[in-house]
C-alpha atoms as a PDB file:
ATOM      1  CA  UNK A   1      62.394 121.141  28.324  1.00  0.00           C
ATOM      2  CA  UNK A   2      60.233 118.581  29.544  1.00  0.00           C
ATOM      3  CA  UNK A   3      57.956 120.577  31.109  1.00  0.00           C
ATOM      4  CA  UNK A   4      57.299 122.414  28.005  1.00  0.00           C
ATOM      5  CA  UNK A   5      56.703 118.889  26.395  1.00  0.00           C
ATOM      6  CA  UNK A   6      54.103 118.539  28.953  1.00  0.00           C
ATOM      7  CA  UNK A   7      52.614 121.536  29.238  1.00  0.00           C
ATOM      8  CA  UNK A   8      48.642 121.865  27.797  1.00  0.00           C
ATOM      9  CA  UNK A   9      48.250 124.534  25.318  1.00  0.00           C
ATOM     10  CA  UNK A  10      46.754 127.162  28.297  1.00  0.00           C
ATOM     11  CA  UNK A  11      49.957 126.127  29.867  1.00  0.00           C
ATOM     12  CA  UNK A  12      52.253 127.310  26.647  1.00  0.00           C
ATOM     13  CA  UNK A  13      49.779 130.369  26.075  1.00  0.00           C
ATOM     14  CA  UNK A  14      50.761 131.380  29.354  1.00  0.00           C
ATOM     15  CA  UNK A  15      54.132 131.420  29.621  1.00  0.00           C
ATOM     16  CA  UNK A  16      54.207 132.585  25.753  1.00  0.00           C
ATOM     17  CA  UNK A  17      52.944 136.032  26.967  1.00  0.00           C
ATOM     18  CA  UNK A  18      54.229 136.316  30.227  1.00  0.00           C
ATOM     19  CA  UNK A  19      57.875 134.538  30.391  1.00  0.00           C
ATOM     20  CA  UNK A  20      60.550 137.056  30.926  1.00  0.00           C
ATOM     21  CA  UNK A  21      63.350 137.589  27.681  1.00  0.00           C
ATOM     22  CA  UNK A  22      65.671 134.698  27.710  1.00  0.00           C
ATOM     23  CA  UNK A  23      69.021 135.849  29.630  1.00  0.00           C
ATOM     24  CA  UNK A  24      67.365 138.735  31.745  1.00  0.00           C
ATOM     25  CA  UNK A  25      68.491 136.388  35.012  1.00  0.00           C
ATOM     26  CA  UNK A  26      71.634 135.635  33.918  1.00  0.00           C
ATOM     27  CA  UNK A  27      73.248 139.084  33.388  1.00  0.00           C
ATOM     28  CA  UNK A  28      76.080 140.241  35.122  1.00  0.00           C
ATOM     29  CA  UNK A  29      76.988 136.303  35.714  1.00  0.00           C
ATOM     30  CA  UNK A  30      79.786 134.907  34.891  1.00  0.00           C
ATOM     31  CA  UNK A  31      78.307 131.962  32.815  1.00  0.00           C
ATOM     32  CA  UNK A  32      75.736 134.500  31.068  1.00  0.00           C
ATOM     33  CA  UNK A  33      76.245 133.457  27.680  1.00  0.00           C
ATOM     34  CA  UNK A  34      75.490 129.654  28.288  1.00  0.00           C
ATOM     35  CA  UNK A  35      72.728 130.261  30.561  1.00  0.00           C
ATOM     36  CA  UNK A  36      71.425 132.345  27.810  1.00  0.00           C
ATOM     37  CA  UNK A  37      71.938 129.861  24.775  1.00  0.00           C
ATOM     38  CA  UNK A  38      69.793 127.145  27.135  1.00  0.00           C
ATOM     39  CA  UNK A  39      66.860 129.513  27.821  1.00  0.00           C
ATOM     40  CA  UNK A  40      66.933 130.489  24.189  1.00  0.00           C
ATOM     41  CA  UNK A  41      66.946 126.805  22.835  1.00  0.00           C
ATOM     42  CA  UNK A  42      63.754 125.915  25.644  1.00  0.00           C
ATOM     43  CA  UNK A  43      62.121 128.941  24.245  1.00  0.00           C
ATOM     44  CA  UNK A  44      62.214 128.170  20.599  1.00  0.00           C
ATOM     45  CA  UNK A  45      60.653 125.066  21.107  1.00  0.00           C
ATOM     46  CA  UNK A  46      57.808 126.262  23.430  1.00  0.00           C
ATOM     47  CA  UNK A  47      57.004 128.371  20.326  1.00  0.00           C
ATOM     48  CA  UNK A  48      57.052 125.850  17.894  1.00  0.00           C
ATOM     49  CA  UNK A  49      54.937 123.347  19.937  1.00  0.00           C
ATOM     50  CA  UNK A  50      52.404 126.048  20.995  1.00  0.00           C
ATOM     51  CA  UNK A  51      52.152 126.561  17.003  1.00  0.00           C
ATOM     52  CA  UNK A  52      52.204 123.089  16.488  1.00  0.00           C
ATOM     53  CA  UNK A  53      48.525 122.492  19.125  1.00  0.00           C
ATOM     54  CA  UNK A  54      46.736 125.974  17.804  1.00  0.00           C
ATOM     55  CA  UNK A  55      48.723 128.924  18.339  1.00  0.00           C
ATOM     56  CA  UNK A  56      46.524 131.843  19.589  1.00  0.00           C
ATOM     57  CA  UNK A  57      42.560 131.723  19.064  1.00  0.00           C
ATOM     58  CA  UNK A  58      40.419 134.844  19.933  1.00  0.00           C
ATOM     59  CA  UNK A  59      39.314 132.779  22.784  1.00  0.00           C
ATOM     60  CA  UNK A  60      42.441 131.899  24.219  1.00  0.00           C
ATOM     61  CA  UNK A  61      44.317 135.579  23.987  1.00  0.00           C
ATOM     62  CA  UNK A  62      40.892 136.469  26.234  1.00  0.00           C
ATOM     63  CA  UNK A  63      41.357 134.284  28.756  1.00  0.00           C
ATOM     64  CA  UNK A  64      45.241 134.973  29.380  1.00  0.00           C
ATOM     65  CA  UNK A  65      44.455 138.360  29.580  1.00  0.00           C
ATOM     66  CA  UNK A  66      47.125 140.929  30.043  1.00  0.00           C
ATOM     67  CA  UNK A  67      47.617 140.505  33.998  1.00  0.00           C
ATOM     68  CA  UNK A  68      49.859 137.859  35.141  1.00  0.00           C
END
C-alpha cells in the first residue's frame, strides 16, 4: 500500500493497465481467499488515487502503450 501512496501518476498508469487480476497468484493456495481480499483492497485504492492525480489523458494512454 505504500508503494501505491508513492507511486507518480506514470507509475499508477502503469500498473493500472498491466497488473495481473487480484487473486490470479493465490489460487489453488490454501489462504486464497485472504490473499485475495488484500490484493483487492491495494487495488481499489490504486484506482482511486490514480483518479484522484488525472486519471487517463490521451497523452498518457500513448505512452503506456499496450506492451509491457
Amino acid at each position: 500500500m505504500r508503494e501505491v501512496e508513492a507511486a507518480s501518476h506514470r507509475q499508477l498508469a502503469h500498473w493500472y493497465r498491466f497488473l495481473g487480476s487480484a487473486g490470479r497468484d493465490a489460487v489453488g493456495k490454501p489462504d486464497f481467499e485472504d490473499l485475495l481480499q488484500a490484493q483487492l483492497k491495494i487495488q481499489e485504492r490504486l484506482l482511486e488515487r490514480f483518479d484522484e492525480i488525472g486519471g487517463w489523458s490521451p497523452v498518457l494512454s500513448k505512452q503506456m502503450g499496450w506492451d509491457k
